[in-house]
N, C-alpha and C. Protein backbone atom coordinates (compact mmCIF):
# COMPACT_ATOMS: atom_id res chain seq x y z
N UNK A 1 138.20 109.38 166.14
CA UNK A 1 138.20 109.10 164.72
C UNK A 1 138.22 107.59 164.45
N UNK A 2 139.38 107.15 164.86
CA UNK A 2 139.05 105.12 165.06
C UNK A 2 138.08 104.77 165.18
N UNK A 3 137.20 104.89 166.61
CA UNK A 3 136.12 104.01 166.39
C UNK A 3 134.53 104.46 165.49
N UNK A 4 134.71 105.85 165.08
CA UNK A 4 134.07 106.46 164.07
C UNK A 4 134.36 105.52 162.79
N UNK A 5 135.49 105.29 162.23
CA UNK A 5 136.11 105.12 161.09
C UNK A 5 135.59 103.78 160.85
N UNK A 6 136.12 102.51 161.96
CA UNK A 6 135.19 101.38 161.84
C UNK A 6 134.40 101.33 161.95
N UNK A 7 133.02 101.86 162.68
CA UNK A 7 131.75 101.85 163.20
C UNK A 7 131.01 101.68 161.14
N UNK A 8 131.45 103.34 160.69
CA UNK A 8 131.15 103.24 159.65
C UNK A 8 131.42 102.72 158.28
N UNK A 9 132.71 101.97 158.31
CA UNK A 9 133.15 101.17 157.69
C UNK A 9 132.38 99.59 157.52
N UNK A 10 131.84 99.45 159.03
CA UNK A 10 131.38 97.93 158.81
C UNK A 10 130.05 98.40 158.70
N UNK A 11 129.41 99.83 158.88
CA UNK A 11 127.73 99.36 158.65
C UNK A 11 128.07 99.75 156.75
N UNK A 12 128.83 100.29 156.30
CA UNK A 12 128.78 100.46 154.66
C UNK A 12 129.27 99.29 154.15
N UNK A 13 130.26 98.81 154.48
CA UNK A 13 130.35 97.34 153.85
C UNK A 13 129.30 95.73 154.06
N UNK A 14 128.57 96.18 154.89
CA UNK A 14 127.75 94.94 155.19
C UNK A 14 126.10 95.27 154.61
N UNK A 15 126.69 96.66 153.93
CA UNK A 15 125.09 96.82 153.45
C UNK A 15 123.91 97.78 154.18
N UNK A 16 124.73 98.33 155.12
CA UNK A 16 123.64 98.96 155.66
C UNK A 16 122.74 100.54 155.16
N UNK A 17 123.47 100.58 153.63
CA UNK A 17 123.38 101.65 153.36
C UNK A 17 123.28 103.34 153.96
N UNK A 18 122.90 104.09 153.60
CA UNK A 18 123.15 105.50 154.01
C UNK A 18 122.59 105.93 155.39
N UNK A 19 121.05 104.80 155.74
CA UNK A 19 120.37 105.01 156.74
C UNK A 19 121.48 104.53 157.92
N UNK A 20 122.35 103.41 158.11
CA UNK A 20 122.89 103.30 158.96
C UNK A 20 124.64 104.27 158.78
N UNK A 21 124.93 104.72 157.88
CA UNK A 21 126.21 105.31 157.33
C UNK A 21 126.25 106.48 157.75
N UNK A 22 124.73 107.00 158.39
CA UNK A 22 124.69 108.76 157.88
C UNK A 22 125.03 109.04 159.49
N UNK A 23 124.77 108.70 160.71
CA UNK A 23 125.02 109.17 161.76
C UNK A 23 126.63 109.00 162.10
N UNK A 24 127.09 108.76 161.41
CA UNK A 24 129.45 109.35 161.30
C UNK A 24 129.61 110.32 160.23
N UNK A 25 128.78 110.63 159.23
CA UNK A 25 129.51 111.54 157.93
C UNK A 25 128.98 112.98 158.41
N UNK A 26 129.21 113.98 157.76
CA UNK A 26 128.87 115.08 157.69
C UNK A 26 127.95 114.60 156.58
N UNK A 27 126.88 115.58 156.45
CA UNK A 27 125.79 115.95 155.20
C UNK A 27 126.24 116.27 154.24
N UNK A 28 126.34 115.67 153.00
CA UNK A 28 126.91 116.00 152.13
C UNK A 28 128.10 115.54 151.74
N UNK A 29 128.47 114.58 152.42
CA UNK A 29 129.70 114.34 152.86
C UNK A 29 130.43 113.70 150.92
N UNK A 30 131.60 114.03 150.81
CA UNK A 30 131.69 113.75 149.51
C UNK A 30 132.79 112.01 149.21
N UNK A 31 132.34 111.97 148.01
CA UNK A 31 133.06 110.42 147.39
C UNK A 31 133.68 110.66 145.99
N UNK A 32 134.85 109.78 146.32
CA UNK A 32 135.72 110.13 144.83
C UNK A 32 136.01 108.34 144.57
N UNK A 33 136.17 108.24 143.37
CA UNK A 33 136.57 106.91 143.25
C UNK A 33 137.41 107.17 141.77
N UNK A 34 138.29 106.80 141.21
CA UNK A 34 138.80 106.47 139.96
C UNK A 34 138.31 105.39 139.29
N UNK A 35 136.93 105.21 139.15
CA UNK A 35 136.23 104.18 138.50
C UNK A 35 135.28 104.30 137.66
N UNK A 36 134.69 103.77 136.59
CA UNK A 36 133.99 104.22 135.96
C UNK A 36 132.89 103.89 135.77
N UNK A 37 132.80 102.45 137.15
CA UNK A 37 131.37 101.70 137.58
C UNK A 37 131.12 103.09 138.67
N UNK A 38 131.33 104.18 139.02
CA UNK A 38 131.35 104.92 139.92
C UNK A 38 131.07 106.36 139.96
N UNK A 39 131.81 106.66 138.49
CA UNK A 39 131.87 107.62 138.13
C UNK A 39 130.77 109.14 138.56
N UNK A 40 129.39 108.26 138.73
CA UNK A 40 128.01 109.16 138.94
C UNK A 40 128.28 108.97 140.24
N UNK A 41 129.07 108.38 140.90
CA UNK A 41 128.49 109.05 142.50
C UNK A 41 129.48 109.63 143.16
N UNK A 42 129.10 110.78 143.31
CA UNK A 42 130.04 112.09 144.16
C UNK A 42 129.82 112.22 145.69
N UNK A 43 128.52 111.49 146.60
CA UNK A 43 128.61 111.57 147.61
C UNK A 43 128.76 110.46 148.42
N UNK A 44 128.98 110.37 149.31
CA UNK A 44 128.91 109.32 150.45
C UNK A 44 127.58 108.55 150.57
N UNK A 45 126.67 109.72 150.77
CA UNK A 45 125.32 108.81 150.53
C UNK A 45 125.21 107.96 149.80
N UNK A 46 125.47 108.82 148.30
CA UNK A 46 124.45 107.48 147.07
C UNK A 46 125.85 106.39 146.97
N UNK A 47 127.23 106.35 147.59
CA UNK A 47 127.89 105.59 147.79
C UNK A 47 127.73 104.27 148.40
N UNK A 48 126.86 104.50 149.93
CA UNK A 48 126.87 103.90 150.65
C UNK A 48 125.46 102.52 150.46
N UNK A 49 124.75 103.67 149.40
CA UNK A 49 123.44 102.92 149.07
C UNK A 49 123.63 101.99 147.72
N UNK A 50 125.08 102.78 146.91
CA UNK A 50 125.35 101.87 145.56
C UNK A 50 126.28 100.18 146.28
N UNK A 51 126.64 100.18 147.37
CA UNK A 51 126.88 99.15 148.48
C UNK A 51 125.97 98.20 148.50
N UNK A 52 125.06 99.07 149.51
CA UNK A 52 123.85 98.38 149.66
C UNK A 52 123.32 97.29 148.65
N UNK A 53 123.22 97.69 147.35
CA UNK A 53 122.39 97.28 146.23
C UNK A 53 123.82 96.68 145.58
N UNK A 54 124.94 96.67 145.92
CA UNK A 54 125.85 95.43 145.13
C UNK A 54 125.38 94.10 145.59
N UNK A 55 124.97 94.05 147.12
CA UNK A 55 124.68 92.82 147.74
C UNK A 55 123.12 92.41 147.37
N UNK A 56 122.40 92.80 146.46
CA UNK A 56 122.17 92.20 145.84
C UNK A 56 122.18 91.07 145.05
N UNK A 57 123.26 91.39 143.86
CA UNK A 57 123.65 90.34 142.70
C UNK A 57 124.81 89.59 143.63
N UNK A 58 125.60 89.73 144.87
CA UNK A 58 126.47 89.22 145.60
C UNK A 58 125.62 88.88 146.64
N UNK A 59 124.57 88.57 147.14
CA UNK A 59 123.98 88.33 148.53
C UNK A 59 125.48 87.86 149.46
N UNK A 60 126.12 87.10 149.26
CA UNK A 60 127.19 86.81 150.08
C UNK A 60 128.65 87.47 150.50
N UNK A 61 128.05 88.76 149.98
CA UNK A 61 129.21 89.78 149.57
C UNK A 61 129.57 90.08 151.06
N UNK A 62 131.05 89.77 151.17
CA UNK A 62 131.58 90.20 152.74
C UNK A 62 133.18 90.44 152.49
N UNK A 63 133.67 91.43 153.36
CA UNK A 63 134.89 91.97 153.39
C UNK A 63 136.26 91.43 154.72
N UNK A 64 137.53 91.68 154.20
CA UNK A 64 138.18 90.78 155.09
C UNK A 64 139.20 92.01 155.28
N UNK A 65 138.95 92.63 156.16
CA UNK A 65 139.90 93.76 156.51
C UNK A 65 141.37 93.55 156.55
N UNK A 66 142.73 93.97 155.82
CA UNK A 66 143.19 93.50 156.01
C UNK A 66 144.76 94.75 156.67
N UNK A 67 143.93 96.07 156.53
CA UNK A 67 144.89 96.85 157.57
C UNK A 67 144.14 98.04 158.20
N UNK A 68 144.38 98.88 159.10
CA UNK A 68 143.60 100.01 159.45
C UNK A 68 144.63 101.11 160.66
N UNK A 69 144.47 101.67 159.72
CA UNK A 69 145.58 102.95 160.30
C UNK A 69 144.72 104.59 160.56
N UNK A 70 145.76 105.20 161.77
CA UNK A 70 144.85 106.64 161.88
C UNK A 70 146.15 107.85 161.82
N UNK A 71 145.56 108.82 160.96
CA UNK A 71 146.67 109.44 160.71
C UNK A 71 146.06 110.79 161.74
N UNK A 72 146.68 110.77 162.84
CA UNK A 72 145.56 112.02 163.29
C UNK A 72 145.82 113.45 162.77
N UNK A 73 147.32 113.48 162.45
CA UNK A 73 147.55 114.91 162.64
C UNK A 73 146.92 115.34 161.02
N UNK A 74 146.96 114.56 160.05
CA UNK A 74 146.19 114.90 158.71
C UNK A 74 144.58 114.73 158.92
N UNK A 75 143.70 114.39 159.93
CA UNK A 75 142.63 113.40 160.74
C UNK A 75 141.96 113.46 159.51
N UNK A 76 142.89 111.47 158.93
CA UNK A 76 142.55 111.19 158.17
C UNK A 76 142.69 109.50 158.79
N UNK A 77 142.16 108.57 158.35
CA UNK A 77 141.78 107.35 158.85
C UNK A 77 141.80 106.47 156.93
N UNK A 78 142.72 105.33 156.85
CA UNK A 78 142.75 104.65 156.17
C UNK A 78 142.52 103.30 156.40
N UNK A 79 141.44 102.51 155.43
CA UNK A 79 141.56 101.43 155.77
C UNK A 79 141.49 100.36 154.32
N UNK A 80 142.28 99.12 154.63
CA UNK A 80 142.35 98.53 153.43
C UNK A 80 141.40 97.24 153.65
N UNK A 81 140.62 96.34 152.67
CA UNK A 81 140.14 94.78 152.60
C UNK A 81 140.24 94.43 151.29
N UNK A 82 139.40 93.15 151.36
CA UNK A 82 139.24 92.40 150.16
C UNK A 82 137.98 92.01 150.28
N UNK A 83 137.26 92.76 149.03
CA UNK A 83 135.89 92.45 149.17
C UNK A 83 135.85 90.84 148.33
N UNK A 84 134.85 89.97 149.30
CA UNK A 84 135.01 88.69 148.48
C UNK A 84 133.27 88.40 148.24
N UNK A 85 132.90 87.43 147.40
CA UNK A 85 131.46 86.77 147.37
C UNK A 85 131.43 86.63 145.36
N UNK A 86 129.96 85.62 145.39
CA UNK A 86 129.81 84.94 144.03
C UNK A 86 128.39 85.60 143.75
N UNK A 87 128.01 86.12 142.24
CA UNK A 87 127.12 86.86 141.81
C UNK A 87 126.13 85.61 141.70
N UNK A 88 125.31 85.31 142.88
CA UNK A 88 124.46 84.12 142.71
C UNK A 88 122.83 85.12 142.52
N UNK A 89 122.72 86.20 142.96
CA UNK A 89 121.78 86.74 143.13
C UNK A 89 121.31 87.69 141.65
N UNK A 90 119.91 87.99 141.22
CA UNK A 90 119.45 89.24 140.32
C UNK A 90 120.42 90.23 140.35
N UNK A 91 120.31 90.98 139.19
CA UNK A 91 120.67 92.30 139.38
C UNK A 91 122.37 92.34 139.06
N UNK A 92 122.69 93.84 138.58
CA UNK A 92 123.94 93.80 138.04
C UNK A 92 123.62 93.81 136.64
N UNK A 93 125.03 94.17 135.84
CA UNK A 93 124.91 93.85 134.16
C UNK A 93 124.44 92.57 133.84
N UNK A 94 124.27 91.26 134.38
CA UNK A 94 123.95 90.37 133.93
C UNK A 94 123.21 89.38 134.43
N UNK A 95 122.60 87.88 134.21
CA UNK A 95 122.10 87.28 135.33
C UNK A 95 123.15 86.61 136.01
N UNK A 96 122.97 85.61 136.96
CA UNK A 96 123.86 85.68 137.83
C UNK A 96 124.94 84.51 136.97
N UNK A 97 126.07 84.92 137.04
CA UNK A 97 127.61 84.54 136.60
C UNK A 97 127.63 83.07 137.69
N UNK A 98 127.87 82.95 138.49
CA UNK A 98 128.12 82.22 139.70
C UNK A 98 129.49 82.19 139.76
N UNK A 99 129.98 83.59 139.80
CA UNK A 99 131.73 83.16 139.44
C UNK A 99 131.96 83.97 140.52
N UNK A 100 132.97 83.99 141.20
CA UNK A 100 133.11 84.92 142.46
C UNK A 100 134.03 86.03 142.02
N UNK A 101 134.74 87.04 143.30
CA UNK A 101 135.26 87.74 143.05
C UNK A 101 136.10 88.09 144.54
N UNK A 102 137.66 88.36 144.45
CA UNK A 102 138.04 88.52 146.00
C UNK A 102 138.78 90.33 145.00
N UNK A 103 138.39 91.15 145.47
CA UNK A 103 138.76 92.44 145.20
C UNK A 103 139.46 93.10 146.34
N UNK A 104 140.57 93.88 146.06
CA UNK A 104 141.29 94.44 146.90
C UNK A 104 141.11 96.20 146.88
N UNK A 105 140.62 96.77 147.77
CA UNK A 105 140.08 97.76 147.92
C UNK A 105 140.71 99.07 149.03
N UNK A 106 140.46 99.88 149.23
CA UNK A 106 141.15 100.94 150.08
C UNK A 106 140.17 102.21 150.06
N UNK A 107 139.89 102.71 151.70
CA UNK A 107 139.06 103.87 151.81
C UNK A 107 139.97 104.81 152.33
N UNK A 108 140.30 106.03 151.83
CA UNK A 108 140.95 107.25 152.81
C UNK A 108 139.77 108.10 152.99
N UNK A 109 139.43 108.15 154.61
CA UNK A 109 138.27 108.85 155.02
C UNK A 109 139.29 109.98 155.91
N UNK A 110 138.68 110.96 155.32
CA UNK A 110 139.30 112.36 155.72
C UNK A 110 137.91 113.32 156.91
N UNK A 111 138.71 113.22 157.94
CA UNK A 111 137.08 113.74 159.45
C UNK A 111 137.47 115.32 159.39
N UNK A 112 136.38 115.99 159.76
CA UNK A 112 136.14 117.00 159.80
C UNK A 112 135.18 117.41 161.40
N UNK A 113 136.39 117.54 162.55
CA UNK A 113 135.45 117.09 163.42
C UNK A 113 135.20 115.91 164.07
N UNK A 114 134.22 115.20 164.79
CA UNK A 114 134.16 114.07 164.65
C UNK A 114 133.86 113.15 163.63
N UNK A 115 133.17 113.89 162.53
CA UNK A 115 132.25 112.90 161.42
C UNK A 115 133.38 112.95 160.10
N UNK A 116 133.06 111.82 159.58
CA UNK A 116 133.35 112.08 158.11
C UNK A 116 133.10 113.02 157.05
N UNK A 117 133.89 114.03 156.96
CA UNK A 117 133.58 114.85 155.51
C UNK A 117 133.72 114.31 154.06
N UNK A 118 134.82 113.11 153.57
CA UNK A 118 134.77 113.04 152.71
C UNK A 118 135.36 111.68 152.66
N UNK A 119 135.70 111.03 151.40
CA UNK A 119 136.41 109.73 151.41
C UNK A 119 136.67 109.49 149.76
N UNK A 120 137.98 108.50 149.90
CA UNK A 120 138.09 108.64 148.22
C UNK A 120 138.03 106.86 148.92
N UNK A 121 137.69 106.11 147.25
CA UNK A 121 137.81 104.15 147.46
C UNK A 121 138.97 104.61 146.56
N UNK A 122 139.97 103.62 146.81
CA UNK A 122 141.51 103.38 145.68
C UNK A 122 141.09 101.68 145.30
N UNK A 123 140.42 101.60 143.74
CA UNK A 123 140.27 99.99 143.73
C UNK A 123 140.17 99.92 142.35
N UNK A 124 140.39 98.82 141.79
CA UNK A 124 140.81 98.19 140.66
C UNK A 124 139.61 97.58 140.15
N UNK A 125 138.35 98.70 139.71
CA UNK A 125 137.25 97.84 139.31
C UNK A 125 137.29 96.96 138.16
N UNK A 126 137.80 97.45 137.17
CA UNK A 126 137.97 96.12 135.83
C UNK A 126 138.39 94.89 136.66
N UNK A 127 139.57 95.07 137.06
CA UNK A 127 140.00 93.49 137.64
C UNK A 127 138.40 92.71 138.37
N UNK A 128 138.04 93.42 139.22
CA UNK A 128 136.78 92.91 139.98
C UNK A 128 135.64 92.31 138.80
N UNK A 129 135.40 93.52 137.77
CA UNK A 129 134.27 93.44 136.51
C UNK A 129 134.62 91.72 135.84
N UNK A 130 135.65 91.72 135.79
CA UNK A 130 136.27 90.81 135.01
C UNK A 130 136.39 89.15 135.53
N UNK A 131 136.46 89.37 136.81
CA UNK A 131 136.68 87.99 137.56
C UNK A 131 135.02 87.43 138.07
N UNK A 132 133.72 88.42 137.58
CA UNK A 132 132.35 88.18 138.13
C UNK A 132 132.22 88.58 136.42
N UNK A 133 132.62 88.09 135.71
CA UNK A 133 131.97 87.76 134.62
C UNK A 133 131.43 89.23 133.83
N UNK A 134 131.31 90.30 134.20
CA UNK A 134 130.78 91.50 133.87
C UNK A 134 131.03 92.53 133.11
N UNK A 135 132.23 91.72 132.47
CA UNK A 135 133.12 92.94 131.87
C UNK A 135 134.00 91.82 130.68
């Protein structure tokens, strides 16, 4: 589950969207977020691809891990960062802000098996909306 958990942790945070995300999840694999920049995406896939396409308006968008734990007997795998970078790039609600953003973020990826079945993000999007100008 560990090296599952990071493998797919750093190809979704660096952008690699679903094509590199999909060989750790199950099909279908599901996404929950309490957000309302988020709200439309229920799976892992269009999760991993709404990633992808943040680094866009962030081209410099990179994460600073800052804990990672494995819960086996729940085989559930948590991990926390801080997503950081400046909206220099197109795209997004606006043109580019040039204002940065260091966001503090959290994945509980719950395995089914070896792969990922599901995952909730725990993150504070207004705060993020707000410090990149967007909100």
């Amino acid at each position: 589950m560990e090296e599952t958990a990071r493998t797919f942790f750093e190809a979704c945070e660096t952008g690699g969207g679903w094509a590199a995300c999909a060989p750790f999840c199950h099909d279908g694999a599901r996404f929950h977020c309490q957000a309302d920049a988020l709200a439309d995406v229920t799976t892992l896939a269009a999760y991993a691809d709404w990633m992808k396409g943040l680094l866009t308006p962030i081209p410099d968008g990179r994460y600073d891990l800052t804990a990672f734990a494995v819960d086996t007997g729940r085989r559930t795998v948590v991990a926390t960062a801080v997503f950081r970078g400046t909206q220099t790039g197109l795209g997004g609600p606006a043109a580019p802000t040039g204002k940065t953003v260091a966001s503090d973020y959290a994945y509980v990826m719950v395995f089914d098996g070896d792969r990922i079945a599901g995952m909730t993000k725990i993150w504070n999007y207004g705060h993020a909306l707000r410090q990149l100008g967007w909100a």
